[in-house]
Protein backbone atom coordinates (compact mmCIF):
# COMPACT_ATOMS: atom_id res chain seq x y z
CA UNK A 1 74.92 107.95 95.21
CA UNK A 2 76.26 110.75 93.95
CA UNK A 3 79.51 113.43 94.70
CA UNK A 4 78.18 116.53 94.08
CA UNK A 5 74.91 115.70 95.82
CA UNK A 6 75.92 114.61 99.01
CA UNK A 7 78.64 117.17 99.00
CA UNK A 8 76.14 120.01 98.25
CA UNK A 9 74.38 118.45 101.83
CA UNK A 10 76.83 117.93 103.65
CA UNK A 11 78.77 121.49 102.87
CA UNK A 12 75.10 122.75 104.16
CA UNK A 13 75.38 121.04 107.44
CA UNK A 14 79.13 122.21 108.21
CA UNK A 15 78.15 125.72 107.13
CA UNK A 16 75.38 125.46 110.00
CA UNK A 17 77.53 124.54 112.55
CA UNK A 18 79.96 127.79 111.51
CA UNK A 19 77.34 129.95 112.00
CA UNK A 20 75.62 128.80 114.73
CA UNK A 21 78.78 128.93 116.60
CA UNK A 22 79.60 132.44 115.85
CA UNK A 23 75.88 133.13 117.11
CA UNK A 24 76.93 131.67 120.44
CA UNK A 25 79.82 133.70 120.81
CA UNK A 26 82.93 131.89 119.14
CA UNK A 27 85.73 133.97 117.52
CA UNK A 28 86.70 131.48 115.00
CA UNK A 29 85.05 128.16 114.28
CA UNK A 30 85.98 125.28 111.91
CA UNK A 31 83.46 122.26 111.33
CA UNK A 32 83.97 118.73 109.78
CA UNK A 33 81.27 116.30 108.26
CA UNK A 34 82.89 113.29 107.57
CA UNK A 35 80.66 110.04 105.47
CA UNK A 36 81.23 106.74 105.51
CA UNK A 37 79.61 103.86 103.29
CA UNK A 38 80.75 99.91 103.04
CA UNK A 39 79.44 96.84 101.69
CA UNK A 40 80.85 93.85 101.99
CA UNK A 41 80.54 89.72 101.79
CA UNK A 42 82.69 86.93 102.92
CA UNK A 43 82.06 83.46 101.91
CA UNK A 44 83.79 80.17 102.28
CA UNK A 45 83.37 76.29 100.85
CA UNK A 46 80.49 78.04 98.67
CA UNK A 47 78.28 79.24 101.28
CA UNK A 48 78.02 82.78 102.35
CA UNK A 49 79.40 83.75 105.67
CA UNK A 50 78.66 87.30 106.68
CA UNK A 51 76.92 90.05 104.84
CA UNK A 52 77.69 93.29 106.10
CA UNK A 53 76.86 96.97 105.41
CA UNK A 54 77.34 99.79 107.53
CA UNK A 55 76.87 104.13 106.84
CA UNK A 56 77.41 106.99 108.75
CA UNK A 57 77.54 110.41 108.78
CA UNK A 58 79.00 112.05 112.05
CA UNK A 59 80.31 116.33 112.53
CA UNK A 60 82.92 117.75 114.72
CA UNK A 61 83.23 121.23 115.25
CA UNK A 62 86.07 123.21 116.96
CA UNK A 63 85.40 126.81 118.39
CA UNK A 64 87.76 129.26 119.45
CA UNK A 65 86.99 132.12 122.32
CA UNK A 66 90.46 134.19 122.33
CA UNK A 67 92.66 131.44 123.17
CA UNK A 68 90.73 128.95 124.84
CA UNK A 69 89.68 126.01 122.71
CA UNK A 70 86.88 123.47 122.50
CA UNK A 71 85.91 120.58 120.23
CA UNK A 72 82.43 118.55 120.22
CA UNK A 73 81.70 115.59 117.87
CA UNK A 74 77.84 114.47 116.90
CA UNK A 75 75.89 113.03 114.25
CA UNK A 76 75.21 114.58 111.36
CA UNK A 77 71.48 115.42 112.26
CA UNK A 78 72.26 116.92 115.35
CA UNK A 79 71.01 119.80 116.46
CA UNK A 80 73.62 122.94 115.18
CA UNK A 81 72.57 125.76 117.75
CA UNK A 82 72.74 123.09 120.55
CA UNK A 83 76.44 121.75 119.39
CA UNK A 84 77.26 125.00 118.98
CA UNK A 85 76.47 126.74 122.55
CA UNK A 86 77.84 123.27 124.40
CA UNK A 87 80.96 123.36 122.07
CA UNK A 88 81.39 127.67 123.18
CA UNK A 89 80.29 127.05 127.24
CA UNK A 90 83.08 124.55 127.11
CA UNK A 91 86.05 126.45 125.41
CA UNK A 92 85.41 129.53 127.98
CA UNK A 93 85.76 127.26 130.92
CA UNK A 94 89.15 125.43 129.04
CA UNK A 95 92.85 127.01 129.71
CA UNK A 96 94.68 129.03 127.09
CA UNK A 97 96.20 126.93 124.04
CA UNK A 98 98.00 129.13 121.92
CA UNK A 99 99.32 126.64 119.89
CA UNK A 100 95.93 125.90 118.05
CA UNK A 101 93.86 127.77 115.30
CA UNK A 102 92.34 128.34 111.66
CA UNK A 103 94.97 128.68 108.84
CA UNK A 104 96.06 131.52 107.01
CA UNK A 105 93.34 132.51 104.62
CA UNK A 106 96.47 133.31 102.45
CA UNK A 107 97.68 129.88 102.41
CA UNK A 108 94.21 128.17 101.68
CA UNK A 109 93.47 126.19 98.51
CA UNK A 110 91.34 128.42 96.27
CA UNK A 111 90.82 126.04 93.09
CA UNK A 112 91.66 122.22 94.50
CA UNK A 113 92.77 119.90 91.93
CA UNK A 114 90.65 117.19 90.61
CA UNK A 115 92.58 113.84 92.50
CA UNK A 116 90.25 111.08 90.50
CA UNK A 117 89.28 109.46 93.57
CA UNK A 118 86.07 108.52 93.25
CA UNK A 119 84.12 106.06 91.28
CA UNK A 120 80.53 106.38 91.50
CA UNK A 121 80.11 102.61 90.59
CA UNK A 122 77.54 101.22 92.27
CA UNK A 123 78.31 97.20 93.11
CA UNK A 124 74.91 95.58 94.54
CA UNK A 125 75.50 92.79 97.21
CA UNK A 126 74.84 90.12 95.10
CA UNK A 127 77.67 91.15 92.71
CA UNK A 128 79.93 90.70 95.82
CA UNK A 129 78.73 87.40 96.16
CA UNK A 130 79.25 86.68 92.82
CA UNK A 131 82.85 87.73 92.42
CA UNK A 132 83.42 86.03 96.40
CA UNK A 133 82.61 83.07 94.97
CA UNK A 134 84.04 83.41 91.85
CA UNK A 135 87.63 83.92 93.57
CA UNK A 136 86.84 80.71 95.85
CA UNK A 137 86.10 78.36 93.14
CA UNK A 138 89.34 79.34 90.82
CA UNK A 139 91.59 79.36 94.26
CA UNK A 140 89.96 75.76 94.96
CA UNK A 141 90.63 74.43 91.44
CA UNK A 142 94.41 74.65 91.73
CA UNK A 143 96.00 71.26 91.93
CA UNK A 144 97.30 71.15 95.54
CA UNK A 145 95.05 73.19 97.37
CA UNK A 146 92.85 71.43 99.76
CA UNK A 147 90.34 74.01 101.85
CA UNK A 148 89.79 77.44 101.02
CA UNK A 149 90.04 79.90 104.12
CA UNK A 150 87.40 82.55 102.81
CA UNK A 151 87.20 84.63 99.82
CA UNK A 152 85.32 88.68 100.16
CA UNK A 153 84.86 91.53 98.18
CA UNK A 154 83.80 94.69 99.24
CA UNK A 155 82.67 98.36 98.26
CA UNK A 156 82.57 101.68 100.18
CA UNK A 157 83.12 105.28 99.74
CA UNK A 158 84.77 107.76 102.76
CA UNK A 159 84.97 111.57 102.46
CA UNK A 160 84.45 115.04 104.24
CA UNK A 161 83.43 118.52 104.12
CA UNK A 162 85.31 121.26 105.72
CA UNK A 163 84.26 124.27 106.36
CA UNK A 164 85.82 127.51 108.33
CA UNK A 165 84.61 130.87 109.70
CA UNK A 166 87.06 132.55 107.24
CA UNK A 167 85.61 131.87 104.65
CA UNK A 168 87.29 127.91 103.61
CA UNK A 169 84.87 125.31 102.07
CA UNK A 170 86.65 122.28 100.89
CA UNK A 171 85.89 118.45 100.43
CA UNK A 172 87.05 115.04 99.11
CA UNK A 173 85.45 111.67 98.40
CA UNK A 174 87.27 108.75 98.03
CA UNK A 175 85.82 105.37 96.84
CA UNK A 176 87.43 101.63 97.27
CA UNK A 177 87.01 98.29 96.23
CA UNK A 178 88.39 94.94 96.96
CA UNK A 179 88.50 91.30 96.66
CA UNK A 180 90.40 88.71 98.37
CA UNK A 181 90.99 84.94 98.40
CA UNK A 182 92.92 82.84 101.22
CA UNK A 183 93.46 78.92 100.65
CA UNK A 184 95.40 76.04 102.51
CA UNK A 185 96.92 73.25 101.38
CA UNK A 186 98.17 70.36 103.09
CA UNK A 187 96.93 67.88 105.88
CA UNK A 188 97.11 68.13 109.64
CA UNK A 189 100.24 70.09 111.32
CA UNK A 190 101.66 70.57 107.52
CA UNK A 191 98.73 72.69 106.82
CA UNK A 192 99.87 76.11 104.69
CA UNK A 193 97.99 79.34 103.99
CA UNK A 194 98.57 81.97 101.72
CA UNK A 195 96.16 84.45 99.64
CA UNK A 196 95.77 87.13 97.10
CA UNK A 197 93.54 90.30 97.21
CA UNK A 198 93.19 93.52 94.90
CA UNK A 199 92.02 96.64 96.40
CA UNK A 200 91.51 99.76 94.09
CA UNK A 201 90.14 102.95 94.28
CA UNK A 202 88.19 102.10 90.70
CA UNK A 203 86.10 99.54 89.74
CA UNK A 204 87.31 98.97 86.70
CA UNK A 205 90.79 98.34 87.98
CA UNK A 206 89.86 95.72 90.34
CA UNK A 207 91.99 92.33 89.56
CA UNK A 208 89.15 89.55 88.05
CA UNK A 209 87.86 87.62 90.59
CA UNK A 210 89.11 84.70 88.63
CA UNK A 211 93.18 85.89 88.65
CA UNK A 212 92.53 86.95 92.31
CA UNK A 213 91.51 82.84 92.77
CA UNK A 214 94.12 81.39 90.64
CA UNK A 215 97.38 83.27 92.24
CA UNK A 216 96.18 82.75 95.51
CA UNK A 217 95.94 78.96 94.83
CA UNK A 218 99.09 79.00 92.69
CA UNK A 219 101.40 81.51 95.72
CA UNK A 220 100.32 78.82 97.80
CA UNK A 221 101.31 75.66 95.84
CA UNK A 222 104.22 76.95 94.96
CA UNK A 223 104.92 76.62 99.14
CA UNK A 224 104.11 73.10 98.77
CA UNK A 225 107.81 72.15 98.29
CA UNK A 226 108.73 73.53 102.13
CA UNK A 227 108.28 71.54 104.90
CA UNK A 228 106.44 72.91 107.48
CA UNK A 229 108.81 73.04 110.80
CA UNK A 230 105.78 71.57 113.20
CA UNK A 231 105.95 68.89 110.48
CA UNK A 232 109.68 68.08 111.61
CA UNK A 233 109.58 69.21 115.50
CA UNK A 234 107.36 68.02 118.00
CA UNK A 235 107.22 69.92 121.69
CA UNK A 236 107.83 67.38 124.23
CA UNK A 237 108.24 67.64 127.79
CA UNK A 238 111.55 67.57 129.52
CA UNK A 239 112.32 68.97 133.26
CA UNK A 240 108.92 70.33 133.60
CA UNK A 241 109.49 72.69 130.63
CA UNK A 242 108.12 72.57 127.09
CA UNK A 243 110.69 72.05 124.48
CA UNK A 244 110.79 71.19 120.67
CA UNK A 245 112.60 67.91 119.69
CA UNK A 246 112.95 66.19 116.47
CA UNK A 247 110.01 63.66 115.34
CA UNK A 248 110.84 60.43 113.66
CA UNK A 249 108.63 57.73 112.99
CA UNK A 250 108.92 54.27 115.00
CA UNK A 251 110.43 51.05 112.42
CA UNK A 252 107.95 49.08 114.59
């Protein structure tokens, strides 16, 4: 997937909504496309646990009739003429607010900077497998850990097109990826958990999934030397109220 495609489609769709709501009788209109893409999988003890992928693209739009204002939210392949006369019957029936509307033209972004946010990487779902299980197996091969409490990686990309009835057009992608490892040690009530995860907007700076194992297993051994306080304390009973009390072993 591409920036400057979907951008170029989604700018289309916003301008739509703009126009169809001046059409209908809005002074001033403003319209948002906002996309959302994520993969992800979780696996634990070297089996798979969840695979899950979800996309969206949804549109608000805000109109303005003097002062009255209205907002109406939709998917992205909703009608615009439709939006736009529900979103304009509803703003001339709403009280005054004069506390809302578009911004300066004059203080408007004319050439936005390029922020580096996106990374057009594309990670398939068996690559997240891969490095999932990859971060399990190093986390599990660290003397003292004893289970593994799930390892994930993930991939997904969030952005939006704006678009205004004087004349604004702006819009942003951002892209993030991430792996993570969890891992217990111990037996019983002296059980411990800790983890390690990288999350980055690029690819490329993404932790190994290897390191991401190893420190996870190694932040958690490093624990090992502190005693847990259920392994210590014990509730008990006592006037018909729970309380904790010390635990020590019976000489026999």
């Amino acid at each position: 997937m591409t920036d400057t495609l979907d951008a170029a489609k989604l700018t289309d769709r916003v301008a739509a909504l703009v126009e169809a709501a001046k059409r209908a009788g809005a002074d001033a209109a403003d319209a948002v496309a906002v996309r959302g893409r994520s993969a992800g999988v979780s696996v634990r003890l070297g089996k798979v646990e969840s695979t899950e992928a979800s996309e969206g693209d949804d549109v608000s739009l805000r109109v303005f009739v003097g002062k009255r204002v209205a907002s109406v939210s939709a998917t992205a392949a909703s009608d615009p003429k439709a939006l736009a006369e529900r979103a304009v019957a509803m703003a001339r029936v709403s009280p005054e607010d004069p506390y809302q509307g578009l911004a300066d033209p004059a203080l408007l972004v004319v050439t936005p900077r390029d922020l580096d946010l996106f990374d057009a990487t594309e990670v398939s779902t068996d690559q997240l497998k891969e490095a999932a299980l990859a971060s399990e197996a190093a986390a599990l091969a660290v003397t003292g850990v004893t289970n593994s409490a799930g390892s994930s990686a993930s991939a997904g990309l969030g952005g939006l097109v704006l678009a205004t009835s004087n004349g604004f057009v702006g819009h942003y992608v951002a892209s993030r990826f991430s792996r993570s490892a969890s891992v217990i040690a111990g037996e019983g009530t002296g059980m411990e958990r800790d983890y390690e995860y990288s999350s980055r907007q690029h690819f490329s700076d993404l932790d190994a999934p290897d390191d991401i194992g190893r420190k996870a297993g190694e932040r958690q051994r490093s624990r090992g030397g502190e005693k847990s306080f259920h392994q210590n304390w014990v509730p008990t009973l006592k006037e018909n109220s729970l309380v904790w009390s010390p635990f020590r072993l019976s000489s026999g």
